[in-house]
Protein backbone atom coordinates (compact mmCIF):
# COMPACT_ATOMS: atom_id res chain seq x y z
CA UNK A 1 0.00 0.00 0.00
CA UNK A 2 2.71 2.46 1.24
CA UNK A 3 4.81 2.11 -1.77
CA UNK A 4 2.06 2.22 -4.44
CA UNK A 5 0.82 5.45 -2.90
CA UNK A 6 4.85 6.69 -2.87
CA UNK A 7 4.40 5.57 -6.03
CA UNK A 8 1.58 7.57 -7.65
CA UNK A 9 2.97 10.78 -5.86
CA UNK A 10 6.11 9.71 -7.44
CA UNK A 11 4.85 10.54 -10.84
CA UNK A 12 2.59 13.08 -10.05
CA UNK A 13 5.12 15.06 -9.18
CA UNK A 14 7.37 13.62 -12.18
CA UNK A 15 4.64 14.53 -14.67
CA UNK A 16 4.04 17.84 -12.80
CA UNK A 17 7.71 18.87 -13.37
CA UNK A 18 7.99 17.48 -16.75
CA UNK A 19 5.33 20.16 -17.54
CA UNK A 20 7.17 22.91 -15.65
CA UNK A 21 10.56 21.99 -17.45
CA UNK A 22 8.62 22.17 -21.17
CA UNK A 23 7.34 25.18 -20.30
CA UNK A 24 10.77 26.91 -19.09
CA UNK A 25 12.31 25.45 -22.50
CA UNK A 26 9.24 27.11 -24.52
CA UNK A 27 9.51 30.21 -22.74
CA UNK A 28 13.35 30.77 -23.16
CA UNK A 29 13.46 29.92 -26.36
CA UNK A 30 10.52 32.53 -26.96
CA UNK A 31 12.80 34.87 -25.03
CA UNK A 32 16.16 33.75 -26.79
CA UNK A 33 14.19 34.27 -30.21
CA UNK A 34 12.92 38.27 -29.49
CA UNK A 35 16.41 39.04 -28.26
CA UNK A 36 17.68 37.53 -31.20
CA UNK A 37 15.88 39.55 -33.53
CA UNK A 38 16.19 42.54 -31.69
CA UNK A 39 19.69 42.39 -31.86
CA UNK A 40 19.52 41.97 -35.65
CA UNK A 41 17.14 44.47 -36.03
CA UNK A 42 19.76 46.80 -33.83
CA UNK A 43 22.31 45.56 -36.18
CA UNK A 44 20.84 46.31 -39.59
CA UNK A 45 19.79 49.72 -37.76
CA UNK A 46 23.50 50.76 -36.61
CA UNK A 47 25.21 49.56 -39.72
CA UNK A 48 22.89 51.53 -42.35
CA UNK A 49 23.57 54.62 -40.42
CA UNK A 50 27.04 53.95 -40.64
CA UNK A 51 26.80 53.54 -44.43
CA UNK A 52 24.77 56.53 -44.94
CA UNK A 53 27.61 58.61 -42.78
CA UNK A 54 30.00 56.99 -45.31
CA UNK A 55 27.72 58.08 -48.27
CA UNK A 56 27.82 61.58 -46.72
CA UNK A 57 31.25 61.92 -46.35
CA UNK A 58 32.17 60.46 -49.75
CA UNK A 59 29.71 62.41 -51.52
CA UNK A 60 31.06 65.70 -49.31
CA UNK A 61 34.57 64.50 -49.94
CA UNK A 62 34.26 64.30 -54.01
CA UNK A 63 34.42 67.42 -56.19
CA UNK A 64 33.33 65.35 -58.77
CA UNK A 65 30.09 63.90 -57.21
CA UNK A 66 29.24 67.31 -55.87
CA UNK A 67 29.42 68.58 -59.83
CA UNK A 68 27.13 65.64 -60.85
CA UNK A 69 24.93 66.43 -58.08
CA UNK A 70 23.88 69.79 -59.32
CA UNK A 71 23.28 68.93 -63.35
CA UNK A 72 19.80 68.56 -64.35
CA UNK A 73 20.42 64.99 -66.07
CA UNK A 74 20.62 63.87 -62.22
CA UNK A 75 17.55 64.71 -61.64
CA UNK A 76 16.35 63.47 -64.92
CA UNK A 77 17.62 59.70 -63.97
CA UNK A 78 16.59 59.96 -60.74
CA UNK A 79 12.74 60.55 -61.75
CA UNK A 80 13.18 57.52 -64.49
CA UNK A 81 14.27 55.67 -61.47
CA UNK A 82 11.18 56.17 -59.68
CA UNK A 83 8.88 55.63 -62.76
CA UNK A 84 11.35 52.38 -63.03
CA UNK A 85 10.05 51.43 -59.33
CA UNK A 86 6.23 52.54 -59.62
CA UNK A 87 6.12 49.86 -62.74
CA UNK A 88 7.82 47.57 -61.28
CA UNK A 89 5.21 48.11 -58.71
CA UNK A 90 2.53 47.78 -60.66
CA UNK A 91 3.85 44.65 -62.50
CA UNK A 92 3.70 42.83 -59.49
CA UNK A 93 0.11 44.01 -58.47
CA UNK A 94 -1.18 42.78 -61.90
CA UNK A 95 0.69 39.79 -61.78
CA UNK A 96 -1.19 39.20 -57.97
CA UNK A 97 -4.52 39.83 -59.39
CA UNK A 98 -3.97 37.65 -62.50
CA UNK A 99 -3.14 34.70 -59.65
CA UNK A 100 -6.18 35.54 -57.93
CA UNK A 101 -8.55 35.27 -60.83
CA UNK A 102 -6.83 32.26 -62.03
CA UNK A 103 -6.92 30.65 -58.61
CA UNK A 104 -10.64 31.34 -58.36
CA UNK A 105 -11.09 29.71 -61.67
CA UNK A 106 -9.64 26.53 -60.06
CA UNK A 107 -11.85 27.32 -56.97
CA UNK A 108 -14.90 27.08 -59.32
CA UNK A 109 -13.39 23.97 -61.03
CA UNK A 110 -13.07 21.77 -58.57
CA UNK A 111 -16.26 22.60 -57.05
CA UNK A 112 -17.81 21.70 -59.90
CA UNK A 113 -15.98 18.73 -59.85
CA UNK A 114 -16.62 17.59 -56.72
CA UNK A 115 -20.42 18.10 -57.54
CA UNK A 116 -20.22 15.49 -60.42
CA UNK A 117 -18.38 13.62 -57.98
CA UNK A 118 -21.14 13.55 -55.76
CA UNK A 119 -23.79 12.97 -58.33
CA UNK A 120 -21.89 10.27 -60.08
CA UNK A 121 -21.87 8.41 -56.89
CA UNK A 122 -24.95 9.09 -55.74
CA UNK A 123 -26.52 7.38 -59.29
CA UNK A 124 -24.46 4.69 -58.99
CA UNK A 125 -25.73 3.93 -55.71
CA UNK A 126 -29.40 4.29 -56.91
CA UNK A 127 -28.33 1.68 -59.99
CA UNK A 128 -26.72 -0.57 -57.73
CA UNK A 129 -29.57 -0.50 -55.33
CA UNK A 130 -32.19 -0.82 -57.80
CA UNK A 131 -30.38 -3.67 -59.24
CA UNK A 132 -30.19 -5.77 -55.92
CA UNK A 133 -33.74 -5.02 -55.45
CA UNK A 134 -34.21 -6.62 -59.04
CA UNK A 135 -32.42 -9.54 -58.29
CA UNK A 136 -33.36 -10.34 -54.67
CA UNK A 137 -37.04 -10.23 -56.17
CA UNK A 138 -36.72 -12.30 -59.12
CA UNK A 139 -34.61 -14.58 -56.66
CA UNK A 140 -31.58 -14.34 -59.59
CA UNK A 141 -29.18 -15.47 -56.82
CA UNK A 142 -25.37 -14.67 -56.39
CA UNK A 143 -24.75 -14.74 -60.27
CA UNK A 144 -27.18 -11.89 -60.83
CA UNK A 145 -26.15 -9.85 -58.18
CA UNK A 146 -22.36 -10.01 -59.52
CA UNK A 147 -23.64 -9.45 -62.58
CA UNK A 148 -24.83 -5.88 -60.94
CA UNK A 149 -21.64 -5.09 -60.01
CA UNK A 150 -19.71 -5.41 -63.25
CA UNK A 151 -22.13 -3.96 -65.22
CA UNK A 152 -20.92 -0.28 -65.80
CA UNK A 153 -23.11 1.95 -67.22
């Protein structure tokens, strides 16, 4: 008696801490995981800062850039870069919707499908019953009733 009550404690408590120990590993690893990407996030944040101070001072640094800075074809290629973007934009919008409407003709499709599934089994079970009913009445025996099931209409 004593030791099958030590006993049932005994993994009460085992199953009790089992669940406490999965639910530290789940929790640190949920904690290991945000720290994670918040140190990558602080990463990609302190090293494109550094590049744009880099930028800055190259840019500030070059007589040259500072010449092609100020010329109107600059600001010519810059715009064609940004209509470059915008279609690129748009490409991908159209190319989205496209999916959609082709998606939704497979939607359609294979509900359609599934419907002539359904009927197609559901007259096959009406010939196959009527058929057994046939033969059980005109007492046609095991040879008519097989003779049901390979027929194929």
């Amino acid at each position: 008696r004593f030791t099958g009550v030590a006993l049932r404690e005994w993994c009460e408590w085992a199953a009790e801490s089992g669940g406490r120990k999965r639910r530290l590993i789940v929790l640190t690893s949920r904690i290991n995981g945000r720290a994670m990407v918040a140190f990558f996030e602080r990463l990609q944040f302190v090293l494109e800062e550094k590049l744009r101070i880099m930028k800055a001072a190259l840019i500030k640094g070059s007589d040259l850039i500072k010449r092609w800075t100020v010329r109107p074809m600059v600001t010519c290629f810059e715009l064609w870069d940004d209509l470059v973007v915008e279609e690129k934009r748009k490409a991908e919008l159209l190319k989205r919707l496209k999916y959609r409407i082709q998606n939704n003709c497979i939607v359609v499709t294979f509900k359609s499908w599934t419907e002539l599934v359904l009927t197609s089994r559901a007259e096959r079970h009406a010939h196959l019953s009527g058929g057994i009913a046939a033969c059980l009445s005109a007492n046609a025996g095991l040879e008519g009733i097989e003779r049901v099931f390979t027929y194929h209409p």
